[in-house]
PDB file of N, CA and C in Angstrom:
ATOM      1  N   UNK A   1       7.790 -13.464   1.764  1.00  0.00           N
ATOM      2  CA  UNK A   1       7.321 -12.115   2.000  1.00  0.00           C
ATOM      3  C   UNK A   1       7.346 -11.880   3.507  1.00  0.00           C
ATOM      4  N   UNK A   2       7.806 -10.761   3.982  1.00  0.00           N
ATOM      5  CA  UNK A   2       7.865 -10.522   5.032  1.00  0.00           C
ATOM      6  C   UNK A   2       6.965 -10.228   5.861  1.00  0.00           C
ATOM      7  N   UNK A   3       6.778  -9.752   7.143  1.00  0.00           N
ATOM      8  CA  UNK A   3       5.815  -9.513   8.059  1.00  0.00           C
ATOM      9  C   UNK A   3       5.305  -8.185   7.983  1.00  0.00           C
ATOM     10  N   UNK A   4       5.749  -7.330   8.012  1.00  0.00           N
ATOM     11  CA  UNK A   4       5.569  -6.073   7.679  1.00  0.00           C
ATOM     12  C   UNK A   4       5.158  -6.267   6.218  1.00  0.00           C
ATOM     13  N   UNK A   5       5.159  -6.673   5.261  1.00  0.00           N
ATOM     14  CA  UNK A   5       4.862  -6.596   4.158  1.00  0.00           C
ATOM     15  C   UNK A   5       3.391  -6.818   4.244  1.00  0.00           C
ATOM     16  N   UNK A   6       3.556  -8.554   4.874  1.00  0.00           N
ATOM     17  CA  UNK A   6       1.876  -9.319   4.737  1.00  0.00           C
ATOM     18  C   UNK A   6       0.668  -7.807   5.381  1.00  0.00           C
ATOM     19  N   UNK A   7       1.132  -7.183   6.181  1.00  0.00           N
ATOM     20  CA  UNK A   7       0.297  -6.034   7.240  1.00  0.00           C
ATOM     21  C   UNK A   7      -0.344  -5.236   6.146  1.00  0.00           C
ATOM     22  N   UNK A   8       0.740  -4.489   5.263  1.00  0.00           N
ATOM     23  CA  UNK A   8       0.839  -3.705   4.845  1.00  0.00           C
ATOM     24  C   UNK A   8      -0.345  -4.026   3.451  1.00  0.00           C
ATOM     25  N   UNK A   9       0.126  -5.262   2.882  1.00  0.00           N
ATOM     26  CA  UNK A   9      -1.154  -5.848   1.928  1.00  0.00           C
ATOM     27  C   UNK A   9      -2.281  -5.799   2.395  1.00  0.00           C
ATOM     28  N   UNK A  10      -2.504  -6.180   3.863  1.00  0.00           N
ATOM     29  CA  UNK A  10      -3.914  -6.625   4.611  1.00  0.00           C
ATOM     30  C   UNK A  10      -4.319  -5.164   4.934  1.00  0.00           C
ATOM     31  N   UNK A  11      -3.566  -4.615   5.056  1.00  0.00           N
ATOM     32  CA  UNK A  11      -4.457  -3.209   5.292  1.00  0.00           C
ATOM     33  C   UNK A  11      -4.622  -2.460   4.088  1.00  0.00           C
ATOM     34  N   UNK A  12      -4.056  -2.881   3.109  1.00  0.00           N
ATOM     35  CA  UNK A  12      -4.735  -2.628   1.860  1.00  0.00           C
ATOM     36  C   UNK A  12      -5.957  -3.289   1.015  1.00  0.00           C
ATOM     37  N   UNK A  13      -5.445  -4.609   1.348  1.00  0.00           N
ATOM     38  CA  UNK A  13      -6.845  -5.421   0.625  1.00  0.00           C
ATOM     39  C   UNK A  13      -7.877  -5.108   1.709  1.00  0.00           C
ATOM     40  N   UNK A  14      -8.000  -4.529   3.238  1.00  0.00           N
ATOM     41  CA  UNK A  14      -8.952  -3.894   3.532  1.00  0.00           C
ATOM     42  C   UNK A  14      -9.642  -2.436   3.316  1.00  0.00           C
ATOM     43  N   UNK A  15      -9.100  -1.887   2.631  1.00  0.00           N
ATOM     44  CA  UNK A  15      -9.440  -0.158   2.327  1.00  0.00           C
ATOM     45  C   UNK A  15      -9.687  -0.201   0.399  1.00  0.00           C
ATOM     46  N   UNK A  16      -9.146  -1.122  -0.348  1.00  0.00           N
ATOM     47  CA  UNK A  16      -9.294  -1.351  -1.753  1.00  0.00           C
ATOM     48  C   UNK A  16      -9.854  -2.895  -2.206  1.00  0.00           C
ATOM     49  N   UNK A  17     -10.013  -3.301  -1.104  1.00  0.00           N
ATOM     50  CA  UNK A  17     -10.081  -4.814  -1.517  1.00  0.00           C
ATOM     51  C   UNK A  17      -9.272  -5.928  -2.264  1.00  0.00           C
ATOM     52  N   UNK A  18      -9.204  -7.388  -1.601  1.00  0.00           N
ATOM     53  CA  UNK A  18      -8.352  -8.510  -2.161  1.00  0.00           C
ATOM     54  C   UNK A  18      -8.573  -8.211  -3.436  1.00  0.00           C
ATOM     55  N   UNK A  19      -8.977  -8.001  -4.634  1.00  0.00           N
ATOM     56  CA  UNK A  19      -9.126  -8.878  -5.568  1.00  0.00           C
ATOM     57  C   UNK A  19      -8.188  -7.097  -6.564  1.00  0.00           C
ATOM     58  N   UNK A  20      -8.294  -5.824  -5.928  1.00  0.00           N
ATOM     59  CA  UNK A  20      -7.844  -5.157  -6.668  1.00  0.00           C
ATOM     60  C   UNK A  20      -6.285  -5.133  -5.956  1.00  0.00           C
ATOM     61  N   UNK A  21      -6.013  -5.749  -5.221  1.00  0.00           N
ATOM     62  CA  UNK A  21      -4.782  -5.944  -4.311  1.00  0.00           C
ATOM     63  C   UNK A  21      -3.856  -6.633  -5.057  1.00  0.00           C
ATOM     64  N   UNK A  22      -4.477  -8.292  -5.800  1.00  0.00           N
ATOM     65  CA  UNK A  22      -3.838  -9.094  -6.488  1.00  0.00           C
ATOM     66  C   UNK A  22      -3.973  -8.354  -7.916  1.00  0.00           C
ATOM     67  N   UNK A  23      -4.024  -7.421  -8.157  1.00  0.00           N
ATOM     68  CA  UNK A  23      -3.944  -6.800  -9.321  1.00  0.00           C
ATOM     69  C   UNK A  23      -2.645  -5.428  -9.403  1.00  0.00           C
ATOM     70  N   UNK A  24      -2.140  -5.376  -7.927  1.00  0.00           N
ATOM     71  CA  UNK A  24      -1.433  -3.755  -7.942  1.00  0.00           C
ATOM     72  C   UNK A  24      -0.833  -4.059  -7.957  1.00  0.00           C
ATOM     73  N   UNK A  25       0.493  -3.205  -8.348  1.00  0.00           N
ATOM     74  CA  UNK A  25       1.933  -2.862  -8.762  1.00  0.00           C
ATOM     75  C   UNK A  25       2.524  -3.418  -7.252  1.00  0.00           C
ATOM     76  N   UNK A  26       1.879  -3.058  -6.057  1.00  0.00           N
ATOM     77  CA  UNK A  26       2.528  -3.239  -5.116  1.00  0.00           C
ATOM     78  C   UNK A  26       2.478  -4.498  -4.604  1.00  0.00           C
ATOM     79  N   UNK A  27       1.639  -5.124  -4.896  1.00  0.00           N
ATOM     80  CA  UNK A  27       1.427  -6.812  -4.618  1.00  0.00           C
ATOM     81  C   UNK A  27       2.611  -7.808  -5.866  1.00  0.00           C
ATOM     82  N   UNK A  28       2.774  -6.879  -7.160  1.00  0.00           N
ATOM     83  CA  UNK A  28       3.832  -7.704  -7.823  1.00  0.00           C
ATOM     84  C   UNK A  28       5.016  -7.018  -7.634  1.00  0.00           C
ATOM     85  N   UNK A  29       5.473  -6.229  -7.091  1.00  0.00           N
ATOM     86  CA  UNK A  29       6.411  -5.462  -6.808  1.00  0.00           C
ATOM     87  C   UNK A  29       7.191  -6.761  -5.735  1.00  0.00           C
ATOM     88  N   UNK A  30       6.476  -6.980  -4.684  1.00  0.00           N
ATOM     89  CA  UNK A  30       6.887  -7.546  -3.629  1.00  0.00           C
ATOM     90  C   UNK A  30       7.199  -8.849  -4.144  1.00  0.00           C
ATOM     91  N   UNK A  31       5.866  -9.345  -4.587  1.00  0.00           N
ATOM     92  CA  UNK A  31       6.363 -10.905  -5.281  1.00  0.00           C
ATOM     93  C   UNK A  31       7.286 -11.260  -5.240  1.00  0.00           C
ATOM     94  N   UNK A  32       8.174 -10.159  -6.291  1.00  0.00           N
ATOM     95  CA  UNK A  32       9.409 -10.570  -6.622  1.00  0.00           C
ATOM     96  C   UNK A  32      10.559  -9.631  -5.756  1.00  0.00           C
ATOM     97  N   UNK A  33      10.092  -9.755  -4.585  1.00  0.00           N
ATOM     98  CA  UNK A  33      11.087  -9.239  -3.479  1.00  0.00           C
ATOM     99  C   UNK A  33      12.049  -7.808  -3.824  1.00  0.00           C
ATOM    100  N   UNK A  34      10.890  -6.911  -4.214  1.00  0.00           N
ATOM    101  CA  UNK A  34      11.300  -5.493  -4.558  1.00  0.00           C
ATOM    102  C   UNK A  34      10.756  -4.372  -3.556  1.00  0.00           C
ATOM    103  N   UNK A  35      11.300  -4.387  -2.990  1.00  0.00           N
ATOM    104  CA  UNK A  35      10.946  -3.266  -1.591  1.00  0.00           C
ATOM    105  C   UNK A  35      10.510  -2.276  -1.433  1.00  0.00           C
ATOM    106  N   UNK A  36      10.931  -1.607  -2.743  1.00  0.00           N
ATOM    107  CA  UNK A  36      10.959   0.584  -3.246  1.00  0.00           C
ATOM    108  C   UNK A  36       8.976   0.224  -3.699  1.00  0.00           C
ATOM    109  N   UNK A  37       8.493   0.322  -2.940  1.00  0.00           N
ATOM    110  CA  UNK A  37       6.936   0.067  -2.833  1.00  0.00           C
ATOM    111  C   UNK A  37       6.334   2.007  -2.690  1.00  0.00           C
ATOM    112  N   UNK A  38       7.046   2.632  -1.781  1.00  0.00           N
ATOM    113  CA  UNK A  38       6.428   3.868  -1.497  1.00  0.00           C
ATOM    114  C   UNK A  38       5.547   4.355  -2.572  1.00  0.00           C
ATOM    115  N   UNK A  39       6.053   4.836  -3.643  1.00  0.00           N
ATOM    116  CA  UNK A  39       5.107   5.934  -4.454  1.00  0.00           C
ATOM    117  C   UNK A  39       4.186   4.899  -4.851  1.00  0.00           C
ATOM    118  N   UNK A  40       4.391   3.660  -5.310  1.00  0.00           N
ATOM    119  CA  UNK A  40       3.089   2.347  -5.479  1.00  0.00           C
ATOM    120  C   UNK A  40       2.133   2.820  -4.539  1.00  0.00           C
ATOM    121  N   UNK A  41       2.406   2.660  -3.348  1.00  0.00           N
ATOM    122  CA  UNK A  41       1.536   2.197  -2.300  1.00  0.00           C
ATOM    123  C   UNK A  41       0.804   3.405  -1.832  1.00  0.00           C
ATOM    124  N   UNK A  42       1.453   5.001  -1.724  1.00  0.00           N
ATOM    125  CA  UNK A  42       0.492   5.836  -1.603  1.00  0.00           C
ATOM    126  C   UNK A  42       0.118   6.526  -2.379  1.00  0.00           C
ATOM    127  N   UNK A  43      -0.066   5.988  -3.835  1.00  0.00           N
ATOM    128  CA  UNK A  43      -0.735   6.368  -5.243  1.00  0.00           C
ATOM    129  C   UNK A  43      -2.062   5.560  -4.860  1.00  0.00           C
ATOM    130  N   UNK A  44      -2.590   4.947  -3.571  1.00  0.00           N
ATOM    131  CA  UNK A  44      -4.053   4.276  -3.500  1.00  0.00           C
ATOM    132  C   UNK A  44      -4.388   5.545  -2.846  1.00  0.00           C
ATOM    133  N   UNK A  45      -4.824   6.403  -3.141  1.00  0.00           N
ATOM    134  CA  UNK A  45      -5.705   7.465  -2.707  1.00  0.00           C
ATOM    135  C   UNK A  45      -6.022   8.309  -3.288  1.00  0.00           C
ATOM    136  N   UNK A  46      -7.279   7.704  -4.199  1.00  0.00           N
ATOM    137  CA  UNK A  46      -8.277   8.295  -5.413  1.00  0.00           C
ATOM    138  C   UNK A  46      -9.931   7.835  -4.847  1.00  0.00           C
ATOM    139  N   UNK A  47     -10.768   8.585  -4.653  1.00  0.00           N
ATOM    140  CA  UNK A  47     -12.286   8.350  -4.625  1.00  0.00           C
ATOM    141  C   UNK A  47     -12.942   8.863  -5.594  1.00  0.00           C
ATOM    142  N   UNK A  48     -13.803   7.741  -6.019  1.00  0.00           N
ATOM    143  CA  UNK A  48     -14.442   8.388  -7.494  1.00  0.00           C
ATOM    144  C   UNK A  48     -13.650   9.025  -8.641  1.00  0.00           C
ATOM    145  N   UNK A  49     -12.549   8.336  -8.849  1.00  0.00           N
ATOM    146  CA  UNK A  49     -11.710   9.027  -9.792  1.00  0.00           C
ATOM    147  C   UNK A  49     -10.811  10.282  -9.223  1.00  0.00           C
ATOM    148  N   UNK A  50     -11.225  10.443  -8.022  1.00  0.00           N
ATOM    149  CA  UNK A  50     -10.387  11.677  -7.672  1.00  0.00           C
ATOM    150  C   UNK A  50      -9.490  11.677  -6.715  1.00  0.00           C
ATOM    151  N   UNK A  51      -8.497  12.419  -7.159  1.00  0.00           N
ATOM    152  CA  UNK A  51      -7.471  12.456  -5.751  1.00  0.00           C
ATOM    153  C   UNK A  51      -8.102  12.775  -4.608  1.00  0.00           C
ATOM    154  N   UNK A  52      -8.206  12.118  -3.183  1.00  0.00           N
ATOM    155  CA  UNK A  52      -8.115  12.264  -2.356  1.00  0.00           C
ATOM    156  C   UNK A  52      -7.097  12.812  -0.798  1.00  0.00           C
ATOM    157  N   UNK A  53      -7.055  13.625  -0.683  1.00  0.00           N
ATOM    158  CA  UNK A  53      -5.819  14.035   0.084  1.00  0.00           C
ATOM    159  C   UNK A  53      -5.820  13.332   1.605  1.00  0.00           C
ATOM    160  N   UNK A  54      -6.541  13.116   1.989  1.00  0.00           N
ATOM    161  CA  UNK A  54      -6.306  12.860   3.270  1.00  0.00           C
ATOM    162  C   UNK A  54      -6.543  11.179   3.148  1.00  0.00           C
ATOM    163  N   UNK A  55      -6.785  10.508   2.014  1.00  0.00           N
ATOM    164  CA  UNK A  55      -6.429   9.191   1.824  1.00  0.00           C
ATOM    165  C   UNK A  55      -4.931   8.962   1.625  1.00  0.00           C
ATOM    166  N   UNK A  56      -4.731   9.927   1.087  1.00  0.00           N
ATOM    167  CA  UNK A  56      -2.844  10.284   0.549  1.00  0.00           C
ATOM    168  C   UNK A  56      -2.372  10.059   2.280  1.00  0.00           C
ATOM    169  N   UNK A  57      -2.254  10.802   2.815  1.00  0.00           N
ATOM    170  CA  UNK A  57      -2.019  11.393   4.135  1.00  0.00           C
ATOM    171  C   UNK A  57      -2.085   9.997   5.196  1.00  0.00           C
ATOM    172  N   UNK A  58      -3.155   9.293   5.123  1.00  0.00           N
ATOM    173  CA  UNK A  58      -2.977   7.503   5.395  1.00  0.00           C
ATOM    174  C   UNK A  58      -2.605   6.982   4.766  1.00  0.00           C
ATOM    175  N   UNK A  59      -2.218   6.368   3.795  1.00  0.00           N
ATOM    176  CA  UNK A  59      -0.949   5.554   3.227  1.00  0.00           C
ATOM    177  C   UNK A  59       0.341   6.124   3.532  1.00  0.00           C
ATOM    178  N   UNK A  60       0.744   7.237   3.577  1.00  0.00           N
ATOM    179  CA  UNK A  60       2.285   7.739   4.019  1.00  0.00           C
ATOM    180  C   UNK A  60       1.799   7.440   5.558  1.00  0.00           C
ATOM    181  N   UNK A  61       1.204   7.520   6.383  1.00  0.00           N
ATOM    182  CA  UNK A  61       0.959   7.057   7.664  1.00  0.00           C
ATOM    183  C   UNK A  61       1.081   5.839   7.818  1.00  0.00           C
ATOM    184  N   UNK A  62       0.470   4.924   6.956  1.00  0.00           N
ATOM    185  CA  UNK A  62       0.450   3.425   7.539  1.00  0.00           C
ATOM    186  C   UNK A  62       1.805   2.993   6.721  1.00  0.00           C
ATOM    187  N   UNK A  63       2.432   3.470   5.871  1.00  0.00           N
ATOM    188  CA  UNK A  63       3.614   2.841   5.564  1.00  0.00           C
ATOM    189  C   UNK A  63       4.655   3.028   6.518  1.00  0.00           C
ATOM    190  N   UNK A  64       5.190   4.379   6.920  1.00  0.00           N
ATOM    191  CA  UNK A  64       5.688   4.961   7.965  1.00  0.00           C
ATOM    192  C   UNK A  64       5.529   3.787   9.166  1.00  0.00           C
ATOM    193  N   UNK A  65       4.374   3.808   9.734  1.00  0.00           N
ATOM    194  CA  UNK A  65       4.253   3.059  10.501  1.00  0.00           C
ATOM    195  C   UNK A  65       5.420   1.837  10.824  1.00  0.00           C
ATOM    196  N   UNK A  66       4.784   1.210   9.164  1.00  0.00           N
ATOM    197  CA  UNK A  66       5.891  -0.160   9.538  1.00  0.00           C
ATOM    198  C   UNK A  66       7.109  -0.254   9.062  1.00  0.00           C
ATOM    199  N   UNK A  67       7.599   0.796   8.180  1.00  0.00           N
ATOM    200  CA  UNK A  67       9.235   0.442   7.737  1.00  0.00           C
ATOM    201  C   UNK A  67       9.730   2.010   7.982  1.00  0.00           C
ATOM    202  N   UNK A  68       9.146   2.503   9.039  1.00  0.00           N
ATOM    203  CA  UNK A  68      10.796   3.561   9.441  1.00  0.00           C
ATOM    204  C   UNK A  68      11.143   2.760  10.872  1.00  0.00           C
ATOM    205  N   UNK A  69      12.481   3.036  10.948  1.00  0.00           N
ATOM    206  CA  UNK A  69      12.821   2.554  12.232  1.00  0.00           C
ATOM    207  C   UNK A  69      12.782   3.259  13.227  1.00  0.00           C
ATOM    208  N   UNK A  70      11.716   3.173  14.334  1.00  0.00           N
ATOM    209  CA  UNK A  70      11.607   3.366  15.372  1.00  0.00           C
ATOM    210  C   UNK A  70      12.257   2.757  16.516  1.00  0.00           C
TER     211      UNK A  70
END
């Protein structure tokens, strides 16, 4: 798993926590060295059952971050 990947978990198992981390699509996605993670990864932005928008709005931020090329 790559470096940008490991980030990308750790700043997830910090905002959802490890244990629902080893449970997401995007933690077995990668496993098996599958990259197309996007809609996985900023489908984590629900509070209390509800969509959250500006949780939406940080995950397309922190993904951005590490896999567009700057």
């Amino acid at each position: 798993m790559g470096e940008k990947n490991a980030i990308l978990l750790g700043t997830l198992a910090y905002n959802i926590g490890p244990g629902a981390v080893n449970k997401s699509s995007v933690y077995r996605k990668l496993k098996r060295g599958d990259t197309n993670i996007y809609k996985e990864y900023t489908s984590h932005c629900h509070y209390k059952g509800k969509f959250h928008r500006q949780l939406h709005q940080r995950r397309q931020t922190e993904y951005k971050l590490l896999f567009s090329n700057l």
